[in-house]
N, C-alpha and C. Protein backbone atom coordinates (compact mmCIF):
# COMPACT_ATOMS: atom_id res chain seq x y z
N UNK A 1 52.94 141.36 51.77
CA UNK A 1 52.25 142.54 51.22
C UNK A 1 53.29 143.59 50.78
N UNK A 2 52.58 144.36 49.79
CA UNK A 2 54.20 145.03 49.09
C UNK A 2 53.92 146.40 50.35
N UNK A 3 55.46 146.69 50.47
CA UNK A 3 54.92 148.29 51.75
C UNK A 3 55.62 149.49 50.50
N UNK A 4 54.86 150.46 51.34
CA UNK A 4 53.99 151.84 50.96
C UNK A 4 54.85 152.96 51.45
N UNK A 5 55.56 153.47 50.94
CA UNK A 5 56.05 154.97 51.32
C UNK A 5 55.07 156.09 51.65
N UNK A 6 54.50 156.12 52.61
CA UNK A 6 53.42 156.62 52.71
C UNK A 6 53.54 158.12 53.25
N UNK A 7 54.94 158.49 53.36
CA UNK A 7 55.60 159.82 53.16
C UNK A 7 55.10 160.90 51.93
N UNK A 8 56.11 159.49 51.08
CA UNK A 8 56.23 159.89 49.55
C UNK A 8 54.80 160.24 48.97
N UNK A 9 53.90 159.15 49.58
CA UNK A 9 52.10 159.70 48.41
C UNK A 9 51.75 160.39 49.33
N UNK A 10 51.91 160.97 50.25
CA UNK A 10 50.98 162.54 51.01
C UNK A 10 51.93 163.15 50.26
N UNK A 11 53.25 163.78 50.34
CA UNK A 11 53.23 164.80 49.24
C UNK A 11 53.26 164.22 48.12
N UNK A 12 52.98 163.59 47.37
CA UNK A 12 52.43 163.84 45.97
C UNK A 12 50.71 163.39 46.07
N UNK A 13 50.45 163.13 47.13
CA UNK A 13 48.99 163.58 46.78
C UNK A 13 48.16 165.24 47.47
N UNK A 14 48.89 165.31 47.90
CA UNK A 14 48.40 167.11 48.17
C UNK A 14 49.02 167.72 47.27
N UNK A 15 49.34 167.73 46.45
CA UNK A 15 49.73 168.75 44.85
C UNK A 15 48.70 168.26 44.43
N UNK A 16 47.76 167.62 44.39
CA UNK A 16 46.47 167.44 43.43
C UNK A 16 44.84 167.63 44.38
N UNK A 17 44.88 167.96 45.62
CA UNK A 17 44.32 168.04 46.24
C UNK A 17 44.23 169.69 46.93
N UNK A 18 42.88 170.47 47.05
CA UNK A 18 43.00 171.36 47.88
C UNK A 18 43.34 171.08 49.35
N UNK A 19 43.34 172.40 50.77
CA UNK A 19 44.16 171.84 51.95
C UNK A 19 42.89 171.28 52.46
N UNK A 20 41.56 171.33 52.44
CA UNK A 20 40.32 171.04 53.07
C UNK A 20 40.19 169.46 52.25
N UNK A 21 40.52 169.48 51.68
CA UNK A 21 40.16 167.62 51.26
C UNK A 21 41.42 167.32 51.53
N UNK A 22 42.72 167.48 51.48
CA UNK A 22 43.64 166.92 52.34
C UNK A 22 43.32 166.66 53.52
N UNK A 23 43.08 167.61 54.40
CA UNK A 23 42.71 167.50 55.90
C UNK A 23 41.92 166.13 56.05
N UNK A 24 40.70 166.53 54.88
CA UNK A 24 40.12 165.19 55.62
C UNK A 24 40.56 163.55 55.08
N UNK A 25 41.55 164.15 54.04
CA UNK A 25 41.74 162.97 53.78
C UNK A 25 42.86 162.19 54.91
N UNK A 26 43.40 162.81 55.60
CA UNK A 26 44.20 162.55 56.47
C UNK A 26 43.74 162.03 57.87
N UNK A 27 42.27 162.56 58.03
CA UNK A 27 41.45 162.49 58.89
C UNK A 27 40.81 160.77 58.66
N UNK A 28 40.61 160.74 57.37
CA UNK A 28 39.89 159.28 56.85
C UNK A 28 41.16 158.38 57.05
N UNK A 29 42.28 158.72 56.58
CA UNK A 29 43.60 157.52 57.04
C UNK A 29 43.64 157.51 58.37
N UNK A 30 43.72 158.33 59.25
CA UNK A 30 43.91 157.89 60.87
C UNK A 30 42.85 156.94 61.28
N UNK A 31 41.37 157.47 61.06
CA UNK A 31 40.70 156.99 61.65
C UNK A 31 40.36 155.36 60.92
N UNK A 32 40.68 155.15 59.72
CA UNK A 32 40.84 153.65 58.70
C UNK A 32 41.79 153.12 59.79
N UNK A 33 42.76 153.39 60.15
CA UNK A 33 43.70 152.44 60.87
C UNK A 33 43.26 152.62 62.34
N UNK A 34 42.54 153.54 63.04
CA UNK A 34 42.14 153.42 64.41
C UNK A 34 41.16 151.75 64.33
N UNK A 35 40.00 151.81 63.44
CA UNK A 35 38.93 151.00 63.51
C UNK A 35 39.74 149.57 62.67
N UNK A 36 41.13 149.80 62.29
CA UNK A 36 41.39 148.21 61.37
C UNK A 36 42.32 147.78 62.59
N UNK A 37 42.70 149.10 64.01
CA UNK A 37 43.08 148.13 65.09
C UNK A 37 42.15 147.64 65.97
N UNK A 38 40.93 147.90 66.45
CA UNK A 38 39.65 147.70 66.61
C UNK A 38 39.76 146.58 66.09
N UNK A 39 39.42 146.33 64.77
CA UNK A 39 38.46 145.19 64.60
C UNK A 39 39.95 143.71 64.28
N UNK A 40 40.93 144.32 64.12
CA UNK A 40 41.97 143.55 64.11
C UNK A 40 42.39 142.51 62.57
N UNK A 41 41.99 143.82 61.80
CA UNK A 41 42.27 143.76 60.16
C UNK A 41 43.86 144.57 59.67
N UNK A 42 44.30 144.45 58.59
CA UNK A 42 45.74 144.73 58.27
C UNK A 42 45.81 146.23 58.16
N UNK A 43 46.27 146.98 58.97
CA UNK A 43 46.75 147.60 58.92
C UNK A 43 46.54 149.06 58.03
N UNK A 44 47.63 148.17 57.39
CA UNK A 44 48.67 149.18 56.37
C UNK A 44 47.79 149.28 55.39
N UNK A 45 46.83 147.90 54.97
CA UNK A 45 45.95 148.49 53.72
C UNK A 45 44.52 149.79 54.15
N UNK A 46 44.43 149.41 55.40
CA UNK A 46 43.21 150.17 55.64
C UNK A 46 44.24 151.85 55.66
N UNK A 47 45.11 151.69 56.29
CA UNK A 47 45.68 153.35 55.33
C UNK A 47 45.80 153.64 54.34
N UNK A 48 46.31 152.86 53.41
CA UNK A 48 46.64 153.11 51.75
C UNK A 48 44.84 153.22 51.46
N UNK A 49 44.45 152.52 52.09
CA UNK A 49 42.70 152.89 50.97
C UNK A 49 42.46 154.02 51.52
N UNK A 50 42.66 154.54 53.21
CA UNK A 50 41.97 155.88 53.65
C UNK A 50 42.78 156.71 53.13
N UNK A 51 44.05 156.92 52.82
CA UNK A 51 45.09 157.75 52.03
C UNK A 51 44.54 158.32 50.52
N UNK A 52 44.26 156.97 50.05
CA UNK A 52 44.10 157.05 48.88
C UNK A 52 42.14 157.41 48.28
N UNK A 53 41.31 157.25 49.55
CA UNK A 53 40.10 156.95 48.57
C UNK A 53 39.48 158.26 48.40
N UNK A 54 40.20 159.53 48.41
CA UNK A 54 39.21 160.78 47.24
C UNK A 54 40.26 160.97 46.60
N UNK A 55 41.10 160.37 46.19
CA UNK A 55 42.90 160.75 45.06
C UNK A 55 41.93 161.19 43.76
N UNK A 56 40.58 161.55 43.55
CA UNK A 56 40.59 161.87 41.91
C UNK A 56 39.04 162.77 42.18
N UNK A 57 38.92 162.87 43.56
CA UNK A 57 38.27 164.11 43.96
C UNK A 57 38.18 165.46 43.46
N UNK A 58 39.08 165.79 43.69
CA UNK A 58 39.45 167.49 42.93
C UNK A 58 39.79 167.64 42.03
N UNK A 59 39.56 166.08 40.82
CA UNK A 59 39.62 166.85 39.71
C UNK A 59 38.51 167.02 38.91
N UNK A 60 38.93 167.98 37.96
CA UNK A 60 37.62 168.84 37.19
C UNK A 60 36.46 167.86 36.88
N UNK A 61 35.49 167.86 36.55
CA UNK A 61 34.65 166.49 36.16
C UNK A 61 34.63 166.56 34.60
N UNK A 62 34.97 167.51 33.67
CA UNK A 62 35.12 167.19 32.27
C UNK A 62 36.11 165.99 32.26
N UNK A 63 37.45 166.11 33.40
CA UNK A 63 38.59 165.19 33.23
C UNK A 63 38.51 163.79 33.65
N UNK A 64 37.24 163.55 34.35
CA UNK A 64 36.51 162.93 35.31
C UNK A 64 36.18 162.11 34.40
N UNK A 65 35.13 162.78 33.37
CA UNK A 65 34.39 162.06 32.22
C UNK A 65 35.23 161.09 30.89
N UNK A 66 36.40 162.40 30.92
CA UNK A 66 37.43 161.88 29.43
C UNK A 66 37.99 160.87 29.96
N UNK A 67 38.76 160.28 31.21
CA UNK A 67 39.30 159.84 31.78
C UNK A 67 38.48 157.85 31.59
N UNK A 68 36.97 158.39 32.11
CA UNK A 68 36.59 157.13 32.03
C UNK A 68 36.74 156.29 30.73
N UNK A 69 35.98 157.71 29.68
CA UNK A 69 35.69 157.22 28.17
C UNK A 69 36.54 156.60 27.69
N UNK A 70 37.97 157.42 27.77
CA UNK A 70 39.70 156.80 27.50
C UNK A 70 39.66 154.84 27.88
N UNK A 71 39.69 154.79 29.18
CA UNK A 71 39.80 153.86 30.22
C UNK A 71 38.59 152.74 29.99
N UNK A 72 37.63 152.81 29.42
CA UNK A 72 36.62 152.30 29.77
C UNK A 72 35.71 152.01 31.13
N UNK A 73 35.83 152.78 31.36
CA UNK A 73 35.06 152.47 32.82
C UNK A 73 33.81 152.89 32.86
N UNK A 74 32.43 152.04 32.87
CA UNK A 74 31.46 152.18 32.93
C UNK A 74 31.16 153.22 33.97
N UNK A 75 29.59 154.19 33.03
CA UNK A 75 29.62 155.36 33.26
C UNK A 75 28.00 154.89 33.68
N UNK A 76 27.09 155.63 34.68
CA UNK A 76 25.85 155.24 35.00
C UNK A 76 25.63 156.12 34.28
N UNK A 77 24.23 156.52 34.39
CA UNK A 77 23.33 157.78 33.76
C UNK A 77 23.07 159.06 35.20
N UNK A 78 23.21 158.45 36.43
CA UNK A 78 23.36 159.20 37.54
C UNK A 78 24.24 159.45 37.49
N UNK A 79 25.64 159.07 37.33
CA UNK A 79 26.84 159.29 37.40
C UNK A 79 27.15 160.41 35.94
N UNK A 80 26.83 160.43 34.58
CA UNK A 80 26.70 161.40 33.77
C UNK A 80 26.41 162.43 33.85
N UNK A 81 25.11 162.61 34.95
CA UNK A 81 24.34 163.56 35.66
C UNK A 81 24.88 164.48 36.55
N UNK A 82 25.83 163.65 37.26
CA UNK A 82 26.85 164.10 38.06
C UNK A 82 27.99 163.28 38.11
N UNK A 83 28.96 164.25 38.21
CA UNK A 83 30.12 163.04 37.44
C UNK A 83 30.86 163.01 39.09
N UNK A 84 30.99 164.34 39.74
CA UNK A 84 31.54 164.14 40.77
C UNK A 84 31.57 162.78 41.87
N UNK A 85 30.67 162.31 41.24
CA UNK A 85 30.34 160.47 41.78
C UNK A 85 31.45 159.86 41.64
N UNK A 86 31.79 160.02 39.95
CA UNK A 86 33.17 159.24 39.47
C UNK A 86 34.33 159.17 40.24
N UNK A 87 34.29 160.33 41.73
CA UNK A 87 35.45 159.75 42.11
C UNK A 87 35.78 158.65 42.31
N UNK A 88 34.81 157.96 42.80
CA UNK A 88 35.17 156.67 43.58
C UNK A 88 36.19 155.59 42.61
N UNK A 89 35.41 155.19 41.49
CA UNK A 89 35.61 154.69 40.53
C UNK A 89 37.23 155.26 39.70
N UNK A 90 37.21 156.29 39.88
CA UNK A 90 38.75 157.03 39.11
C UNK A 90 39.49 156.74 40.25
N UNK A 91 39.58 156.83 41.36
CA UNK A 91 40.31 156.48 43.06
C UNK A 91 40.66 155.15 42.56
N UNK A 92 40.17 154.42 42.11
CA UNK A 92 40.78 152.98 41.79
C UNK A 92 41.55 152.88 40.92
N UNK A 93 41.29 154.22 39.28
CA UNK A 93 42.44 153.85 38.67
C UNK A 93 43.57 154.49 38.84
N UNK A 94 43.69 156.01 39.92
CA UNK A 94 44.30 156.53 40.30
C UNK A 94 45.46 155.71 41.10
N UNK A 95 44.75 154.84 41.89
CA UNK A 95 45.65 153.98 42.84
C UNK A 95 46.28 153.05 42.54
N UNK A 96 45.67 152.50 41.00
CA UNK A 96 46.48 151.34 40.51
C UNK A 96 47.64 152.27 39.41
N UNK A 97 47.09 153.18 38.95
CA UNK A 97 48.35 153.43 38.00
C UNK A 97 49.52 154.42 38.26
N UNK A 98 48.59 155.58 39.54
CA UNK A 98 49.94 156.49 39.86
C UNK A 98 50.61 155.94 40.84
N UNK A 99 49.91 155.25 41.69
CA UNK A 99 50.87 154.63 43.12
C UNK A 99 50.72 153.09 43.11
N UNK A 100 50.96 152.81 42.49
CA UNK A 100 51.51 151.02 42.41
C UNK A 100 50.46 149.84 42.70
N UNK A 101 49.33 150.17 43.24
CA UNK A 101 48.60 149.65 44.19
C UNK A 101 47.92 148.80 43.41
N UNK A 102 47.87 147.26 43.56
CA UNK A 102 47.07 145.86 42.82
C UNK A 102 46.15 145.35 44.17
N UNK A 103 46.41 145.84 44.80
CA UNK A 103 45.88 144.72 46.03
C UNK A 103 44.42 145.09 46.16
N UNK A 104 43.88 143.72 45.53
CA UNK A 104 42.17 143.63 45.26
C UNK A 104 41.36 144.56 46.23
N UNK A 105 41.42 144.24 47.66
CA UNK A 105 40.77 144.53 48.73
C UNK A 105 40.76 146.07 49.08
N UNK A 106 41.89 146.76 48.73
CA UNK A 106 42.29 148.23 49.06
C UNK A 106 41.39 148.68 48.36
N UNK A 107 41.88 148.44 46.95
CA UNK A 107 40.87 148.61 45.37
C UNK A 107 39.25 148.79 45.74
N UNK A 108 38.63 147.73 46.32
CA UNK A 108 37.52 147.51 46.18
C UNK A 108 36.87 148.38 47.91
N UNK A 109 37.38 148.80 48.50
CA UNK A 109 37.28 150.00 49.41
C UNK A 109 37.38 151.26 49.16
N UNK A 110 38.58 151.60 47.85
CA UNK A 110 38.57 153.05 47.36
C UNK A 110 37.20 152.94 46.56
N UNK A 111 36.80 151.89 45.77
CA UNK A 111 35.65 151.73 44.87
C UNK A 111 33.91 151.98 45.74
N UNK A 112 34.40 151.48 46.70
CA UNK A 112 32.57 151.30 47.47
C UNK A 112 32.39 152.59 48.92
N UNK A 113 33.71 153.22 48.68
CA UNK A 113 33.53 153.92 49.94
C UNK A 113 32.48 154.87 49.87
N UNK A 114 31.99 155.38 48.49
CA UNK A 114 31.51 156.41 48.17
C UNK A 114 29.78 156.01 48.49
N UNK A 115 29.16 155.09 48.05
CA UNK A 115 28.20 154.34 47.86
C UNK A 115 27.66 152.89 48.89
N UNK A 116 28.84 152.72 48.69
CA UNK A 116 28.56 151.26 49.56
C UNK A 116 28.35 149.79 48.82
N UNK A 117 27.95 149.02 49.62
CA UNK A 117 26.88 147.77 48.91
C UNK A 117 26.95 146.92 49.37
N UNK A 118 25.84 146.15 48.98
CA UNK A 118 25.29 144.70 50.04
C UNK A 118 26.76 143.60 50.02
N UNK A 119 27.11 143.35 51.39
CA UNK A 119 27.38 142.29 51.72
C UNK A 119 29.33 143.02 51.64
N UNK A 120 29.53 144.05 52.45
CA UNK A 120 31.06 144.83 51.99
C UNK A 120 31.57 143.49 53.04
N UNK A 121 33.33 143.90 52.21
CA UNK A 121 33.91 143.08 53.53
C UNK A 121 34.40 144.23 54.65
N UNK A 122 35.49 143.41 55.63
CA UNK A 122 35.20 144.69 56.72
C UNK A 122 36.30 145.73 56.48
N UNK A 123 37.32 145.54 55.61
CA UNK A 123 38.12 146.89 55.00
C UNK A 123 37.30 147.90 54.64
N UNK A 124 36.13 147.60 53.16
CA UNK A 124 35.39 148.35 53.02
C UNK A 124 34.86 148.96 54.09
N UNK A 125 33.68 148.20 55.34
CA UNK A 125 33.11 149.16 55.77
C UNK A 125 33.87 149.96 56.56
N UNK A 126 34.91 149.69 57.10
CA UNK A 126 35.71 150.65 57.59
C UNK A 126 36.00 151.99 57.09
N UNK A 127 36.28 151.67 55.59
CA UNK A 127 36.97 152.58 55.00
C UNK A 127 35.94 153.54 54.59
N UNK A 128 34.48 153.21 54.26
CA UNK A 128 33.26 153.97 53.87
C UNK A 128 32.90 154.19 55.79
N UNK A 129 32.66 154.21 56.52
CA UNK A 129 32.81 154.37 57.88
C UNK A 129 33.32 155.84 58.50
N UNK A 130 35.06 155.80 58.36
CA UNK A 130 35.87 156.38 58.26
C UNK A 130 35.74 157.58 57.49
N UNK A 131 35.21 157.60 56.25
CA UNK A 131 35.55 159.04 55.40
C UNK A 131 33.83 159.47 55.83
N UNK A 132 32.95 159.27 56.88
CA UNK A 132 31.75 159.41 57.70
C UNK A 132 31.95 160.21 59.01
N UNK A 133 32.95 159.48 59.42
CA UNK A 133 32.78 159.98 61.09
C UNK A 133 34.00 160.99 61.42
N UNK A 134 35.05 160.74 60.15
CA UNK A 134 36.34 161.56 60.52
C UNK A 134 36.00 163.09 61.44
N UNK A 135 37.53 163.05 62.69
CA UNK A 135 37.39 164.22 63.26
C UNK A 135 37.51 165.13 62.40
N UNK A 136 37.44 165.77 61.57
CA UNK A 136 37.24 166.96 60.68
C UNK A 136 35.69 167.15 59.95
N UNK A 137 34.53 166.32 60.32
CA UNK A 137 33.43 166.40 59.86
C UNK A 137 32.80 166.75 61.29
N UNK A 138 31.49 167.44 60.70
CA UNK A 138 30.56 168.11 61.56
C UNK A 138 29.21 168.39 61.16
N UNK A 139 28.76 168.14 59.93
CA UNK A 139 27.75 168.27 59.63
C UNK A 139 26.51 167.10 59.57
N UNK A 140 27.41 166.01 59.52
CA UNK A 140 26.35 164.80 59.27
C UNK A 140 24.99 164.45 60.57
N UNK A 141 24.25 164.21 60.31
CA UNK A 141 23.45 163.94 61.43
C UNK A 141 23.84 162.62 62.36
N UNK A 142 22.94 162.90 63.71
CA UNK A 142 23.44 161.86 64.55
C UNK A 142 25.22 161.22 65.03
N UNK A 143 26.41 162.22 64.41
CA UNK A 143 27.94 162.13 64.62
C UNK A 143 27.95 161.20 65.67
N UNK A 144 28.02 161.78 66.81
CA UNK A 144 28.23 161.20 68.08
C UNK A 144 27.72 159.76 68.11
N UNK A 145 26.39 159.42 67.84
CA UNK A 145 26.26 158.20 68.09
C UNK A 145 26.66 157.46 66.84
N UNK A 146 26.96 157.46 66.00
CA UNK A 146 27.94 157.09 64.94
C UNK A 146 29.30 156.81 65.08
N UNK A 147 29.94 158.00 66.26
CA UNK A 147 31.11 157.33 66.10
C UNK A 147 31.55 156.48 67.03
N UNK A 148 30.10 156.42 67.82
CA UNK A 148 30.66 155.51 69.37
C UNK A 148 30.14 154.04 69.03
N UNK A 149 29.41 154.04 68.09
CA UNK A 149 28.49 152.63 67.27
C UNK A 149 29.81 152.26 66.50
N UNK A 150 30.67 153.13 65.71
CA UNK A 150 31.97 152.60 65.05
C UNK A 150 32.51 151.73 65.88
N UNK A 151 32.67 151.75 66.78
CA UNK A 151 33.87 151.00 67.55
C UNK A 151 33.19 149.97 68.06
N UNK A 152 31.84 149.90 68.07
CA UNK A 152 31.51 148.28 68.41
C UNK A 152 30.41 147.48 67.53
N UNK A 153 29.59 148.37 66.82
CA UNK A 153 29.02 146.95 65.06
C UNK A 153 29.26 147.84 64.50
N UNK A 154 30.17 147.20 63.34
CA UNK A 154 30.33 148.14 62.10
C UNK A 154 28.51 148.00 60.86
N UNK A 155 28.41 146.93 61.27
CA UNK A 155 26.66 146.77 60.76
C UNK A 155 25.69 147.45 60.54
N UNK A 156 25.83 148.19 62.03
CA UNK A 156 24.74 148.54 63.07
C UNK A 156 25.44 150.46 62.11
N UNK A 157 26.42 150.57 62.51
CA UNK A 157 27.22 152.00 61.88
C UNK A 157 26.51 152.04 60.26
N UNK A 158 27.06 150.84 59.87
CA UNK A 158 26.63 151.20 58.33
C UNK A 158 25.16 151.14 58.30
N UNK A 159 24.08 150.86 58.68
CA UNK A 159 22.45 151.00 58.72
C UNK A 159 22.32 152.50 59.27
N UNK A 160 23.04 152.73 59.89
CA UNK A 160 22.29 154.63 60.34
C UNK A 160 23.11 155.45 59.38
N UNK A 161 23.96 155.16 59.12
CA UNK A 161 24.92 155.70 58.12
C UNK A 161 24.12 156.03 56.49
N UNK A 162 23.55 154.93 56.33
CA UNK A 162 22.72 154.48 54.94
C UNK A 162 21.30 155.12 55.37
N UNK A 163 21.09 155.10 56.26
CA UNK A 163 19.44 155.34 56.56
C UNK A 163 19.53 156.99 56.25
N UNK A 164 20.81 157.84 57.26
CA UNK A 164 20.86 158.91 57.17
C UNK A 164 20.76 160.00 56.22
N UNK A 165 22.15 158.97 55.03
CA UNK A 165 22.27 159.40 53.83
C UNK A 165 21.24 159.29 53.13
N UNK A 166 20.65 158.36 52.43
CA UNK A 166 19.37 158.36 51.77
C UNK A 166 18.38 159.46 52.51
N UNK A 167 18.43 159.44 53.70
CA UNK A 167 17.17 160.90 54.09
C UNK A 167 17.79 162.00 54.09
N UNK A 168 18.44 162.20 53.84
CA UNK A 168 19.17 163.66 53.18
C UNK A 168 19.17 163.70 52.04
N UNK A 169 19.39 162.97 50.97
CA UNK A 169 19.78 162.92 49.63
C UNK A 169 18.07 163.23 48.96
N UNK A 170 17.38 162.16 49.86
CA UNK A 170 15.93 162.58 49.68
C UNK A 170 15.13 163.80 49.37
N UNK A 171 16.00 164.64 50.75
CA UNK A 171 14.67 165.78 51.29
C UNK A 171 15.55 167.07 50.68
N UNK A 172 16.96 166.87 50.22
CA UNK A 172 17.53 167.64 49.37
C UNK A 172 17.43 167.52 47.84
N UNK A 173 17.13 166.25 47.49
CA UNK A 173 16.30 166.22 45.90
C UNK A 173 17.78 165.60 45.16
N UNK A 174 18.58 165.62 45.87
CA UNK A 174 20.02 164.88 45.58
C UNK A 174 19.69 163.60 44.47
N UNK A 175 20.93 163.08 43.61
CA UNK A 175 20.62 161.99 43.01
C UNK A 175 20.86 160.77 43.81
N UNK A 176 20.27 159.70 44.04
CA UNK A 176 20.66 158.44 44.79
C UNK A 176 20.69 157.23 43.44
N UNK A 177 22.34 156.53 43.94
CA UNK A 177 22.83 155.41 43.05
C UNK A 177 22.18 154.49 43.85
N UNK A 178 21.71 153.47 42.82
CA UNK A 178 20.97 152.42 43.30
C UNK A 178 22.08 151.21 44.05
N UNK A 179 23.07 151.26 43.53
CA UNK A 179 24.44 150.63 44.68
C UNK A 179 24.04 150.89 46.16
N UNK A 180 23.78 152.06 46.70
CA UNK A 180 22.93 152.71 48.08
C UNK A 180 21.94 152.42 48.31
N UNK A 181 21.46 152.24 47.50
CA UNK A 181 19.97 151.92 48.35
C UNK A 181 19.62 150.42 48.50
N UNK A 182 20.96 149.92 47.59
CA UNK A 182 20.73 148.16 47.32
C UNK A 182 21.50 147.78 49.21
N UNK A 183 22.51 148.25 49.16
CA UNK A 183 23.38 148.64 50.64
C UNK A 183 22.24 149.05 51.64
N UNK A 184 21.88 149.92 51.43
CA UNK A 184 20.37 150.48 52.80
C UNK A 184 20.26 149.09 52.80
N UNK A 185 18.98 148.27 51.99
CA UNK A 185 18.25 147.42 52.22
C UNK A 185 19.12 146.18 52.48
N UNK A 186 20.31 146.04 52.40
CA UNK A 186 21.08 144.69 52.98
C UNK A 186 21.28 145.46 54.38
N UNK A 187 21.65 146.23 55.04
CA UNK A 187 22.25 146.29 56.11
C UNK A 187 20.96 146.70 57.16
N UNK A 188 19.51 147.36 56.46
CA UNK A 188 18.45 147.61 57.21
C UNK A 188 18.28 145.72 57.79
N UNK A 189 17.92 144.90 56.78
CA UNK A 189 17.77 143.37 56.94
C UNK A 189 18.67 142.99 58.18
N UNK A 190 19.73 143.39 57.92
CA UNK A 190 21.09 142.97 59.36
C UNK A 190 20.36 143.64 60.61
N UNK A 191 20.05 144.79 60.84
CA UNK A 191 19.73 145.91 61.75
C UNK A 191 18.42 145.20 62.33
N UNK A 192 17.26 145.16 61.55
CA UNK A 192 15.91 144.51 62.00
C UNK A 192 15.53 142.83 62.81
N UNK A 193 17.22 141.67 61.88
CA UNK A 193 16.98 140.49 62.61
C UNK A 193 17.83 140.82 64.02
N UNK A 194 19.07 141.44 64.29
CA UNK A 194 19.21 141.74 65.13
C UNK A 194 18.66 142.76 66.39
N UNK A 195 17.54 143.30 66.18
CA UNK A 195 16.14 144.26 66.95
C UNK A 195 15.74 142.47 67.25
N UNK A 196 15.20 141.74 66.61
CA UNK A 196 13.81 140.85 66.76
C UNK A 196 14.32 139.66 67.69
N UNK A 197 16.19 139.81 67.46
CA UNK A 197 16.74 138.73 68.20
C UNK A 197 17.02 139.08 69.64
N UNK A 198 17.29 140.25 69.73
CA UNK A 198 17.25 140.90 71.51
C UNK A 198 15.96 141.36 71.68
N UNK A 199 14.74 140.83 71.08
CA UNK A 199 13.43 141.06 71.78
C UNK A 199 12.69 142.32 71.83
């Protein structure tokens, strides 16, 4: 695996970042590598994706938009609506073109952390997990039992995680990407045979 100066991209990624999304982005790398020693996955990538997955966060969303159009990167009509979505999606080209980064799996964790989707592998859910429960968050519902469910089904984490989000996004009138709700309904399915199998 190629290694990561991981010195070098915290300062050059806090010149593009305010100190409150630094924080947590620092918060999402510790805790990516707490749960990739947990579950006994590599490492070093589950930092480079928690390092790396809001790298195109703070920027403006006009630049958000030109960026894709340039690039081609398919644009939803939710995502037009609100572009601030696009981070996820710009985090991938951010990672492949300012900091070196090819490695499929990292890629496809900066890509789904935001959203999710049926059938992640376990970098992803870590890494969508992680930028959830980080010690620098406090607002989400149910925290506590979220972060003590982290450390033993990541499954079971991502179904209250998804259930949560969608009932907020709901009762706040928020837009919901159908990537999420396709994710709810794979991981509710995981959540319900395992209820019917312990009785």
């Amino acid at each position: 695996m190629k290694e990561y100066n991981f010195l070098k991209m915290q300062k050059r990624l806090c010149k593009y970042m305010d100190e409150d999304r630094f924080v947590h982005t620092m918060g999402v790398m510790y805790t990516s590598c707490a749960l990739a020693m947990r579950y006994g996955i590599n490492m070093e990538k589950a930092r480079v994706a928690g390092l790396l997955h809001d790298s195109a966060k703070c920027m403006p969303n006009s630049k958000k938009l030109k960026i894709c159009k340039r690039e081609n990167i398919p644009v939803t009509d939710v995502e037009m609506e609100n572009p601030f979505l696009l981070h996820a999606k710009l985090g991938v080209y951010i990672a492949r073109e300012k900091y070196g980064v090819e490695d499929r799996e990292i890629l496809q964790a900066i890509r789904y952390h935001n959203t999710g989707r049926p059938e992640m592998t376990l970098l992803e859910k870590i890494i969508y997990i992680a930028d959830y429960i980080e010690p620098n968050r406090d607002k989400a519902p149910n925290l506590p039992q979220v972060r003590r469910l982290a450390f033993v089904d990541l499954d079971e984490s991502m179904y209250v995680i998804l259930r949560d989000t969608l009932s907020y996004l709901e009762e706040g009138g928020g837009s919901i990407d159908r990537t999420t709700e396709k994710a709810y309904a794979f991981y509710k399915k995981i959540h319900e045979r395992k209820e019917s199998e312990n009785g």
